[in-house]
N, C-alpha and C. Protein backbone atom coordinates (compact mmCIF):
# COMPACT_ATOMS: atom_id res chain seq x y z
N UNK A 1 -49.97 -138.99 -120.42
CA UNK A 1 -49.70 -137.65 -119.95
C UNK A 1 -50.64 -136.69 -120.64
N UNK A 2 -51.06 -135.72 -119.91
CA UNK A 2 -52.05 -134.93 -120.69
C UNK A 2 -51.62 -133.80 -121.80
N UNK A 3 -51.77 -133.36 -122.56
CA UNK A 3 -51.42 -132.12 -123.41
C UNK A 3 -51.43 -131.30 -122.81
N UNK A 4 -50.29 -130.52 -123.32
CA UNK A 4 -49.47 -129.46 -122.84
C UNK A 4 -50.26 -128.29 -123.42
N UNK A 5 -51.06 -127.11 -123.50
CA UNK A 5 -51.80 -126.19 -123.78
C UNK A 5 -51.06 -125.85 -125.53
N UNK A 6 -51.51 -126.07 -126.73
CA UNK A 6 -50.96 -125.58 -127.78
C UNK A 6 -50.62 -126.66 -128.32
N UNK A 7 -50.63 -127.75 -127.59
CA UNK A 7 -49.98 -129.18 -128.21
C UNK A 7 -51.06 -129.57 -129.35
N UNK A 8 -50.37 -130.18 -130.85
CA UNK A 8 -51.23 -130.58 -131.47
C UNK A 8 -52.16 -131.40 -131.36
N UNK A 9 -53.05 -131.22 -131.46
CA UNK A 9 -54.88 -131.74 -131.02
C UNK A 9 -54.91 -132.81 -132.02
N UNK A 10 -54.06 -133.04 -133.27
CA UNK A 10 -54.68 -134.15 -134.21
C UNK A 10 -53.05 -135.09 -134.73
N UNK A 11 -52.93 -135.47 -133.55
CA UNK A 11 -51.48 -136.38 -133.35
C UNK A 11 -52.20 -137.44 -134.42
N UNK A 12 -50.96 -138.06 -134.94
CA UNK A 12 -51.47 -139.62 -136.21
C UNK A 12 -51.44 -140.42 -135.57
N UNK A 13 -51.23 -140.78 -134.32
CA UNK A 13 -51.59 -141.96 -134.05
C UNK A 13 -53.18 -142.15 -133.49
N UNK A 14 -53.50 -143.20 -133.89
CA UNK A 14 -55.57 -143.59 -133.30
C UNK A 14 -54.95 -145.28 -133.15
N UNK A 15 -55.69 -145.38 -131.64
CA UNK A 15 -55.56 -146.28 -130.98
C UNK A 15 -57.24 -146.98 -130.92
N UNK A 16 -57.25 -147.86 -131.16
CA UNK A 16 -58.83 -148.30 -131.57
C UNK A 16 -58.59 -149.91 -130.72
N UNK A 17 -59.87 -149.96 -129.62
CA UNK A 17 -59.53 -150.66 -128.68
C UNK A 17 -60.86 -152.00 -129.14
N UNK A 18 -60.21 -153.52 -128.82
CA UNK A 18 -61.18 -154.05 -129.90
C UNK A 18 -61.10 -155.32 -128.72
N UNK A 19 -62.10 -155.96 -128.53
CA UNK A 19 -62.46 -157.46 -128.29
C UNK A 19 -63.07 -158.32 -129.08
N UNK A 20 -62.89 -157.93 -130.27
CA UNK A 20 -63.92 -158.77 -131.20
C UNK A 20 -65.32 -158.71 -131.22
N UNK A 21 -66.04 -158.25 -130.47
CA UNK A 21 -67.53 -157.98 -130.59
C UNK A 21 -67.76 -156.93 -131.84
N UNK A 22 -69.19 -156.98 -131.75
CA UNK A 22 -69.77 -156.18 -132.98
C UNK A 22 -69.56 -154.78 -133.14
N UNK A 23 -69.57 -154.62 -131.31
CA UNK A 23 -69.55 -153.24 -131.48
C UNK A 23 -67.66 -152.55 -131.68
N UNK A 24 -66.90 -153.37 -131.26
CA UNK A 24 -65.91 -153.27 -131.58
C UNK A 24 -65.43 -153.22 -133.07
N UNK A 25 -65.92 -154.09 -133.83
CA UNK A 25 -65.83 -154.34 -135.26
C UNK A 25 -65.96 -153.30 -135.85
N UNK A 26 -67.19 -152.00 -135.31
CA UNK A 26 -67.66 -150.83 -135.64
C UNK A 26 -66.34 -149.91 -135.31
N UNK A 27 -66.00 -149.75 -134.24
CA UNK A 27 -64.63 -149.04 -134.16
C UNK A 27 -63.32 -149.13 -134.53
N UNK A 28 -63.24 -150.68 -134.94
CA UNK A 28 -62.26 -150.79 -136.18
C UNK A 28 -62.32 -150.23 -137.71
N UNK A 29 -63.50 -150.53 -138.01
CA UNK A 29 -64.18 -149.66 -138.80
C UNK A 29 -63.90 -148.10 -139.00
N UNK A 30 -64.27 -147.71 -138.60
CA UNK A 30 -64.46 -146.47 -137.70
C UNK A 30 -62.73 -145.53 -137.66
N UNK A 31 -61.81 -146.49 -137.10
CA UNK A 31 -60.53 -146.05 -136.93
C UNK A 31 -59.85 -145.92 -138.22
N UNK A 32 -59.92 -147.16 -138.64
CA UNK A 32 -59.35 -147.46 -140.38
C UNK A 32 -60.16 -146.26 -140.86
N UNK A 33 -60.87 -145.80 -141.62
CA UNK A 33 -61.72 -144.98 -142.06
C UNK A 33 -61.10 -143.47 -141.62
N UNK A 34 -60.78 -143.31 -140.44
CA UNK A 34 -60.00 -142.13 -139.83
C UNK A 34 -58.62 -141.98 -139.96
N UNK A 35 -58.25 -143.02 -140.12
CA UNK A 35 -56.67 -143.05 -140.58
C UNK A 35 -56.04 -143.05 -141.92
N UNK A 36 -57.33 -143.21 -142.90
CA UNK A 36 -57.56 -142.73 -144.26
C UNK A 36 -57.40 -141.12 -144.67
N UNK A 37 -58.14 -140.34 -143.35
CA UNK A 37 -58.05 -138.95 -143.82
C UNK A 37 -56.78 -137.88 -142.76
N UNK A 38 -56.04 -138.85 -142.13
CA UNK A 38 -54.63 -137.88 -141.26
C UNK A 38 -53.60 -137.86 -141.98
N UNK A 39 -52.72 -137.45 -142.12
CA UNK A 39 -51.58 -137.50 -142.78
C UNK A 39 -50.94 -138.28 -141.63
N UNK A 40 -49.73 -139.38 -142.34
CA UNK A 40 -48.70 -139.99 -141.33
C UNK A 40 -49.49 -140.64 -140.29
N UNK A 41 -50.58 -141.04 -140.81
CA UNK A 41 -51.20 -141.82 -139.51
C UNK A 41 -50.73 -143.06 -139.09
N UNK A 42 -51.20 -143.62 -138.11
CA UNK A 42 -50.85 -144.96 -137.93
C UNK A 42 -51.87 -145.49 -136.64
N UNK A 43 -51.83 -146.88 -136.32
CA UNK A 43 -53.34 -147.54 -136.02
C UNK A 43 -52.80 -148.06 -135.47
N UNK A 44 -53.12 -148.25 -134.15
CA UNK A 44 -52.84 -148.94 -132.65
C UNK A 44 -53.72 -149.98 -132.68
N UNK A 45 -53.80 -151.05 -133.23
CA UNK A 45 -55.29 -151.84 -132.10
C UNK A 45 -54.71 -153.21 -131.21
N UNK A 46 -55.43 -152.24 -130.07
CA UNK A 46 -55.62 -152.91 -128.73
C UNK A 46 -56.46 -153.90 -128.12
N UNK A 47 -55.89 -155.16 -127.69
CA UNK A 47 -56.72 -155.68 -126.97
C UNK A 47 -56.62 -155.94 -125.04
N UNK A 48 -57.42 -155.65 -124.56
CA UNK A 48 -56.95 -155.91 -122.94
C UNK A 48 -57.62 -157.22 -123.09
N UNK A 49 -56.91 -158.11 -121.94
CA UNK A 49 -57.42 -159.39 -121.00
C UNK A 49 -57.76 -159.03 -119.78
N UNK A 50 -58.73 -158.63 -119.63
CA UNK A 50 -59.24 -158.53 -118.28
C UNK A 50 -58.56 -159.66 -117.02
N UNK A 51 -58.19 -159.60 -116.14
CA UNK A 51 -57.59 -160.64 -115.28
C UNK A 51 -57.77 -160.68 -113.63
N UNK A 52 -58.56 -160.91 -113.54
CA UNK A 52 -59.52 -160.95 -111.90
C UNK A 52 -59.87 -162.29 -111.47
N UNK A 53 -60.16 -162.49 -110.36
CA UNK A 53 -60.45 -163.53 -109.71
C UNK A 53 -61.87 -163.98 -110.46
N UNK A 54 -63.35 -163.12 -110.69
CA UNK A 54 -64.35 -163.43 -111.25
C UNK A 54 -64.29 -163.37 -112.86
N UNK A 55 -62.87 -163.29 -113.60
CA UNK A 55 -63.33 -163.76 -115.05
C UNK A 55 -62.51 -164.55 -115.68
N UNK A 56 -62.89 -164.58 -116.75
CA UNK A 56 -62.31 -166.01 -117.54
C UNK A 56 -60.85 -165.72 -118.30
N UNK A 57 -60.39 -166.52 -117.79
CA UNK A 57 -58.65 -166.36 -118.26
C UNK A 57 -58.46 -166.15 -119.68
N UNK A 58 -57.84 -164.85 -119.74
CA UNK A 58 -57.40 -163.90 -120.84
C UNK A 58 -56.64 -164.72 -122.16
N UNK A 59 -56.88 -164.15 -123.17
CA UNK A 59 -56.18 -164.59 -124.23
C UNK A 59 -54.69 -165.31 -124.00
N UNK A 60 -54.00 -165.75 -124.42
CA UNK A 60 -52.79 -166.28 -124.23
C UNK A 60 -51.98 -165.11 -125.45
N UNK A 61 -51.08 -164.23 -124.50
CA UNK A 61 -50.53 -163.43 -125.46
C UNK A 61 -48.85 -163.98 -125.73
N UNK A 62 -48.51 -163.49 -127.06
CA UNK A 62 -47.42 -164.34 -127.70
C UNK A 62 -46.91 -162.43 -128.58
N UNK A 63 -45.30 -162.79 -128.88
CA UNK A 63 -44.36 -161.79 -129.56
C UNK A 63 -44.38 -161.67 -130.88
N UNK A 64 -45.32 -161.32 -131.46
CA UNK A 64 -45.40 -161.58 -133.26
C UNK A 64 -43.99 -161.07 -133.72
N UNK A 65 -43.81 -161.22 -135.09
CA UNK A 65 -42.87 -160.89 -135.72
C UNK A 65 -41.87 -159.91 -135.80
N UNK A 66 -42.41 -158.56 -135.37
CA UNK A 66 -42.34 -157.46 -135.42
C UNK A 66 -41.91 -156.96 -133.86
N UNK A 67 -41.96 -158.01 -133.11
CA UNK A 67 -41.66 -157.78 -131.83
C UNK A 67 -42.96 -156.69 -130.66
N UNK A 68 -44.14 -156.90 -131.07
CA UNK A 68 -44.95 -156.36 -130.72
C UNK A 68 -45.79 -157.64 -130.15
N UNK A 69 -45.98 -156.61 -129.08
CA UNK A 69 -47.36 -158.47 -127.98
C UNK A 69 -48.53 -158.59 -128.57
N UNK A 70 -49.00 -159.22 -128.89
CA UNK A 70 -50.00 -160.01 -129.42
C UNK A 70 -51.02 -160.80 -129.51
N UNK A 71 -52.27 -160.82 -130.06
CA UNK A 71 -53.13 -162.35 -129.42
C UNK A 71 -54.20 -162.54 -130.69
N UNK A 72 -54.78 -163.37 -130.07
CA UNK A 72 -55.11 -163.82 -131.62
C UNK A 72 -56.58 -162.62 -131.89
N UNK A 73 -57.47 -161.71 -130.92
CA UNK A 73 -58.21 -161.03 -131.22
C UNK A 73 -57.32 -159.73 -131.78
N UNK A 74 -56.22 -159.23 -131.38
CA UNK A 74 -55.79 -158.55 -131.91
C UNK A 74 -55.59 -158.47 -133.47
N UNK A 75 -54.84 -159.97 -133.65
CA UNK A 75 -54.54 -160.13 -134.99
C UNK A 75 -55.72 -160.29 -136.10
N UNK A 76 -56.69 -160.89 -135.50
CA UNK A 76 -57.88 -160.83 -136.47
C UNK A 76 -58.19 -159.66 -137.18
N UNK A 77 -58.33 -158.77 -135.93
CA UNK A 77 -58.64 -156.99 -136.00
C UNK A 77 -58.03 -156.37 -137.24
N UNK A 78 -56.41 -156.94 -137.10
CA UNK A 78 -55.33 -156.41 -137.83
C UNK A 78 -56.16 -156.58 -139.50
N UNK A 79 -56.20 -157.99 -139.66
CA UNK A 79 -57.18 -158.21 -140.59
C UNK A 79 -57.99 -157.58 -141.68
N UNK A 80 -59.08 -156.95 -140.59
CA UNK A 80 -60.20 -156.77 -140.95
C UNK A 80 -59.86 -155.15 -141.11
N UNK A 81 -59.01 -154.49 -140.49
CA UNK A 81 -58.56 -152.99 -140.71
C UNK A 81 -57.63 -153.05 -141.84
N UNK A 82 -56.68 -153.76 -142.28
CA UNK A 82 -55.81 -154.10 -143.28
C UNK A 82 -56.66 -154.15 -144.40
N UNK A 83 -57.59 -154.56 -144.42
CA UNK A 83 -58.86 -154.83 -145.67
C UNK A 83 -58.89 -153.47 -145.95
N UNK A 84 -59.67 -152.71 -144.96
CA UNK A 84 -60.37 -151.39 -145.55
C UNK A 84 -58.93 -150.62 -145.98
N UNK A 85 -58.29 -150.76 -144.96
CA UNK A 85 -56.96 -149.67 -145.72
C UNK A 85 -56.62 -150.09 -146.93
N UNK A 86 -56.47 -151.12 -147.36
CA UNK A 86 -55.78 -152.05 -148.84
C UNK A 86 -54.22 -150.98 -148.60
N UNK A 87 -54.13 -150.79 -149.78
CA UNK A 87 -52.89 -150.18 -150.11
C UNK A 87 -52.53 -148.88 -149.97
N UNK A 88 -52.93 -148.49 -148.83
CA UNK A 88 -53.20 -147.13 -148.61
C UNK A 88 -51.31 -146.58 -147.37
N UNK A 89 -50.88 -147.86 -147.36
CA UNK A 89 -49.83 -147.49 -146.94
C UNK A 89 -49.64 -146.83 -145.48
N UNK A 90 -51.04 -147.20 -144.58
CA UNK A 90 -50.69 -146.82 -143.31
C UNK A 90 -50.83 -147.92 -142.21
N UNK A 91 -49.65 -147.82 -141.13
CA UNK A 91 -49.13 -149.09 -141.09
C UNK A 91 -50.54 -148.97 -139.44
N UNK A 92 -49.90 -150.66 -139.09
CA UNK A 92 -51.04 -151.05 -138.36
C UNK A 92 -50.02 -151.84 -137.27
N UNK A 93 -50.25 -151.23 -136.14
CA UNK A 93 -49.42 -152.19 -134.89
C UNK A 93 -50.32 -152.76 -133.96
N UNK A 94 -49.99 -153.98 -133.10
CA UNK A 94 -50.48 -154.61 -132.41
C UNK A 94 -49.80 -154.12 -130.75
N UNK A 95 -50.77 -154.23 -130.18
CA UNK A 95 -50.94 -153.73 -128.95
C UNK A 95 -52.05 -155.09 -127.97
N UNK A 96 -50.97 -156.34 -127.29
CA UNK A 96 -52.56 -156.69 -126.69
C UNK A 96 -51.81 -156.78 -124.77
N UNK A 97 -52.70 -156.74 -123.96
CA UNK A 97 -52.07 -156.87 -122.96
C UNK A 97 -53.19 -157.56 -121.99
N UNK A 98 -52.55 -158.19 -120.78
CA UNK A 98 -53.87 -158.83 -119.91
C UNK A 98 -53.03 -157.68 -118.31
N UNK A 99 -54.42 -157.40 -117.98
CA UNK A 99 -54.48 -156.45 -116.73
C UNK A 99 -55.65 -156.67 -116.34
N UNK A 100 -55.79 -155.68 -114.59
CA UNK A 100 -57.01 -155.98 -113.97
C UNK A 100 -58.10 -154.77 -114.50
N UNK A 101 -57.98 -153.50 -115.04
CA UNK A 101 -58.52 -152.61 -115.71
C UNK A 101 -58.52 -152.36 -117.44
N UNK A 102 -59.06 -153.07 -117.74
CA UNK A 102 -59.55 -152.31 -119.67
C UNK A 102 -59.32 -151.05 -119.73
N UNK A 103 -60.15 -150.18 -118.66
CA UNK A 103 -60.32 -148.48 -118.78
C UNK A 103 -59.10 -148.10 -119.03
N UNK A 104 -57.69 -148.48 -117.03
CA UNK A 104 -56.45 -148.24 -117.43
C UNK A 104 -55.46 -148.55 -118.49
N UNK A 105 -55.90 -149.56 -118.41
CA UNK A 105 -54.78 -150.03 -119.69
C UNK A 105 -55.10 -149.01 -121.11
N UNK A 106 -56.06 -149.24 -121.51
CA UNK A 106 -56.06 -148.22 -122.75
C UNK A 106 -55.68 -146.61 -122.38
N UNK A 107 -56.15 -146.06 -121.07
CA UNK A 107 -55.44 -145.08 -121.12
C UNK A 107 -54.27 -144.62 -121.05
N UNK A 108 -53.18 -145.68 -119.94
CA UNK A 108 -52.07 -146.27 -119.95
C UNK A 108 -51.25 -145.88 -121.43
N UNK A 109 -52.09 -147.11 -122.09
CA UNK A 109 -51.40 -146.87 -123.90
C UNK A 109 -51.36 -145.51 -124.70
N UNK A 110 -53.01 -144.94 -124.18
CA UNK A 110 -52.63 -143.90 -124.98
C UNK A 110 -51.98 -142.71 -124.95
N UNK A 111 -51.54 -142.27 -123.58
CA UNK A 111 -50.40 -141.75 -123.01
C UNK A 111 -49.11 -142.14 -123.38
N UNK A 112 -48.84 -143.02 -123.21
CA UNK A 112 -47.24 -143.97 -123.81
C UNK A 112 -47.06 -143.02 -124.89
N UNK A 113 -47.63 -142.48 -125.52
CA UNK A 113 -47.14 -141.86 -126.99
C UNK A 113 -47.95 -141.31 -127.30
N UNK A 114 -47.93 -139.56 -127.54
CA UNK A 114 -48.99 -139.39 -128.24
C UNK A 114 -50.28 -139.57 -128.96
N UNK A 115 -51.54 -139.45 -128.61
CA UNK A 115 -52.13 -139.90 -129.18
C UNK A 115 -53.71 -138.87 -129.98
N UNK A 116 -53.85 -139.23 -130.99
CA UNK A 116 -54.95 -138.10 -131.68
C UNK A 116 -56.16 -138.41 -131.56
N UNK A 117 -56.23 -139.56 -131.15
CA UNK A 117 -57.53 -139.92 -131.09
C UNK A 117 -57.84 -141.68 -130.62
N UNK A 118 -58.57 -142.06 -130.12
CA UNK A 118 -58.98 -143.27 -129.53
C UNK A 118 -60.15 -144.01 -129.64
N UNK A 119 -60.33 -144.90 -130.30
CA UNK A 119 -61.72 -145.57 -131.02
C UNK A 119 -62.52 -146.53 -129.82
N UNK A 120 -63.28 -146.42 -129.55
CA UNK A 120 -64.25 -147.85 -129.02
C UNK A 120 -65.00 -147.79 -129.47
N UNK A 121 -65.66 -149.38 -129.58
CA UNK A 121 -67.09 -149.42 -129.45
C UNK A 121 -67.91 -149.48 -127.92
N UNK A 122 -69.44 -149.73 -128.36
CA UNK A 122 -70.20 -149.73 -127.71
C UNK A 122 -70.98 -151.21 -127.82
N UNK A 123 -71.09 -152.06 -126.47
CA UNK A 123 -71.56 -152.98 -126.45
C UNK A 123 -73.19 -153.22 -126.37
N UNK A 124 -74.10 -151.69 -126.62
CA UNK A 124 -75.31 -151.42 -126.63
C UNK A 124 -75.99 -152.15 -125.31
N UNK A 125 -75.29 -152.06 -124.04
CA UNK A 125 -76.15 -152.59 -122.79
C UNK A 125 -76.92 -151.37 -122.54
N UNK A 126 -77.94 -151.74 -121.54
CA UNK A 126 -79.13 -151.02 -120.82
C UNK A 126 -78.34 -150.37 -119.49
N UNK A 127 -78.79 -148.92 -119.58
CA UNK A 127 -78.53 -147.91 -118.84
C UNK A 127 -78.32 -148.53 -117.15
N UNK A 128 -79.20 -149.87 -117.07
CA UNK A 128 -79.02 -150.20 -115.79
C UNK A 128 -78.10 -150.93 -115.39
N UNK A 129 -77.75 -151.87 -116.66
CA UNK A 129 -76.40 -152.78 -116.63
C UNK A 129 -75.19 -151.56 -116.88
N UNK A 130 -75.31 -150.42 -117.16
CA UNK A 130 -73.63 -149.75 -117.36
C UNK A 130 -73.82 -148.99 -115.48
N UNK A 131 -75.00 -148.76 -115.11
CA UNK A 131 -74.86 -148.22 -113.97
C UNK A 131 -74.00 -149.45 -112.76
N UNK A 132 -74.40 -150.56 -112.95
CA UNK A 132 -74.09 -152.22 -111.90
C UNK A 132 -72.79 -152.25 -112.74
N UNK A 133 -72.08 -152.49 -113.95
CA UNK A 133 -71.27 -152.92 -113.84
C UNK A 133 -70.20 -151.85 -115.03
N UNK A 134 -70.76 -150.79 -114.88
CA UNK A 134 -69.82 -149.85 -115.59
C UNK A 134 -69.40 -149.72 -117.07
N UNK A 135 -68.77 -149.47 -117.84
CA UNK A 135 -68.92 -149.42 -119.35
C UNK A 135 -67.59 -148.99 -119.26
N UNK A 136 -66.39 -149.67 -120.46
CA UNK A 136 -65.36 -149.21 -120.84
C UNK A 136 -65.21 -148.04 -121.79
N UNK A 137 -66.25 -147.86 -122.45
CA UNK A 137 -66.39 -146.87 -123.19
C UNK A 137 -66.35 -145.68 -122.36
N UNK A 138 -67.35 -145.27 -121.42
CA UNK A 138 -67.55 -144.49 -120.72
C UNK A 138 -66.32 -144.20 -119.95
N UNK A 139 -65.71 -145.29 -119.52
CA UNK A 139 -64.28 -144.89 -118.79
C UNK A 139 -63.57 -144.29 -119.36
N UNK A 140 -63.21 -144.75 -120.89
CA UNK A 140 -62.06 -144.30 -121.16
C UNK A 140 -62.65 -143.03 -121.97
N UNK A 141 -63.86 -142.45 -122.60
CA UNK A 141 -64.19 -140.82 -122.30
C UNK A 141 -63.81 -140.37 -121.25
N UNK A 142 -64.14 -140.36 -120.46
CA UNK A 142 -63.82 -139.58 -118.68
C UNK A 142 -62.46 -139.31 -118.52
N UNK A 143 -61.50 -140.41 -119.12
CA UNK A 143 -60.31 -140.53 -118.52
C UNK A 143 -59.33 -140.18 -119.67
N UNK A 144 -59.46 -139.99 -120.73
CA UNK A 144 -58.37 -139.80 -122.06
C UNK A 144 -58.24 -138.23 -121.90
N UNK A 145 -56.84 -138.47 -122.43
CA UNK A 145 -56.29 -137.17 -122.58
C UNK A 145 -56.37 -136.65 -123.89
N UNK A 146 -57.01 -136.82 -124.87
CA UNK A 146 -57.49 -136.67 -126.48
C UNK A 146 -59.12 -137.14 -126.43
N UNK A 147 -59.34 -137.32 -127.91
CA UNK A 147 -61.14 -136.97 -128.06
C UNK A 147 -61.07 -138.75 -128.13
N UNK A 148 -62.16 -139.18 -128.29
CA UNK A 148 -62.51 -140.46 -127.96
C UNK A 148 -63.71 -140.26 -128.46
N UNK A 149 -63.92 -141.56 -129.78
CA UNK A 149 -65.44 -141.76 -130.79
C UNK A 149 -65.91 -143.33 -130.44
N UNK A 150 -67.01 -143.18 -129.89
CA UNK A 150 -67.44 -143.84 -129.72
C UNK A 150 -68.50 -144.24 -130.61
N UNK A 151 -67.82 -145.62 -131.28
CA UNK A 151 -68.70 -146.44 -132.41
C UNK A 151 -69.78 -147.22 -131.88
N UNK A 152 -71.02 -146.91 -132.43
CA UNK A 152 -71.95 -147.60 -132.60
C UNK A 152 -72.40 -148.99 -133.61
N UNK A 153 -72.92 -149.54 -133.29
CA UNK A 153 -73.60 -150.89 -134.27
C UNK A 153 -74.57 -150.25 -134.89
């Protein structure tokens, strides 16, 4: 849902959307690091399964502990953001889901609940490959209802 005119602009939750690539790794990075300086923050990371006739069958998602959906790129993520935070006491939820849109789904999520901010990376393709087959990054700028940082490698 979009903000309401006056609504706080720097909500604690950052939703940082990850497939395990490099450039993703950067926006985990990136998120942890940002959730260091909000008060009451807390860290969404997301993974979509893309699920179409032309791609390769999505993670197998499972109910971790905590009762949150799950997969194993998610949990890695959890990981590697848990590192940089150490003991910094801000918690980290799992978010993974398989759909036919990446773009929707993360925007989907970040609507569900407030959100202050939204991490991707960038998979550093050529201007001609995001024109043929589009860029999630780029989607979910266009389409979020909050600011959206787009991490670089």
């Amino acid at each position: 849902m979009p903000r309401e005119k006056g609504e706080d602009m720097l909500a604690s939750r950052v939703l940082v959307a990850t497939d395990g690539s490099e450039g993703a790794r950067a926006a985990e990075k990136h998120a942890a690091e940002l959730a260091l300086l909000i008060p009451d923050a807390k860290i969404v990371v997301m993974n979509v399964g893309k699920v179409g006739l032309l791609d390769h069958p999505p993670d197998i998602l499972r109910t971790g502990e905590s009762g949150e959906t799950t997969n194993h790129v998610v949990e890695e993520a959890i990981g590697r953001i848990s590192a940089i935070l150490g003991d910094s006491g801000v918690p980290v939820h799992a978010k993974a889901v398989n759909a036919p849109s990446e773009v929707e789904a993360i925007i989907t999520e970040a609507d569900r609940e407030p959100c202050g901010f939204i991490v991707v990376g960038n998979q550093g393709r050529s201007a001609a490959s995001i024109c043929l087959l589009g860029s999630v990054a780029m989607g979910v700028a266009e389409k979020a209802h909050c600011p959206v940082t787009v991490a670089h490698v």
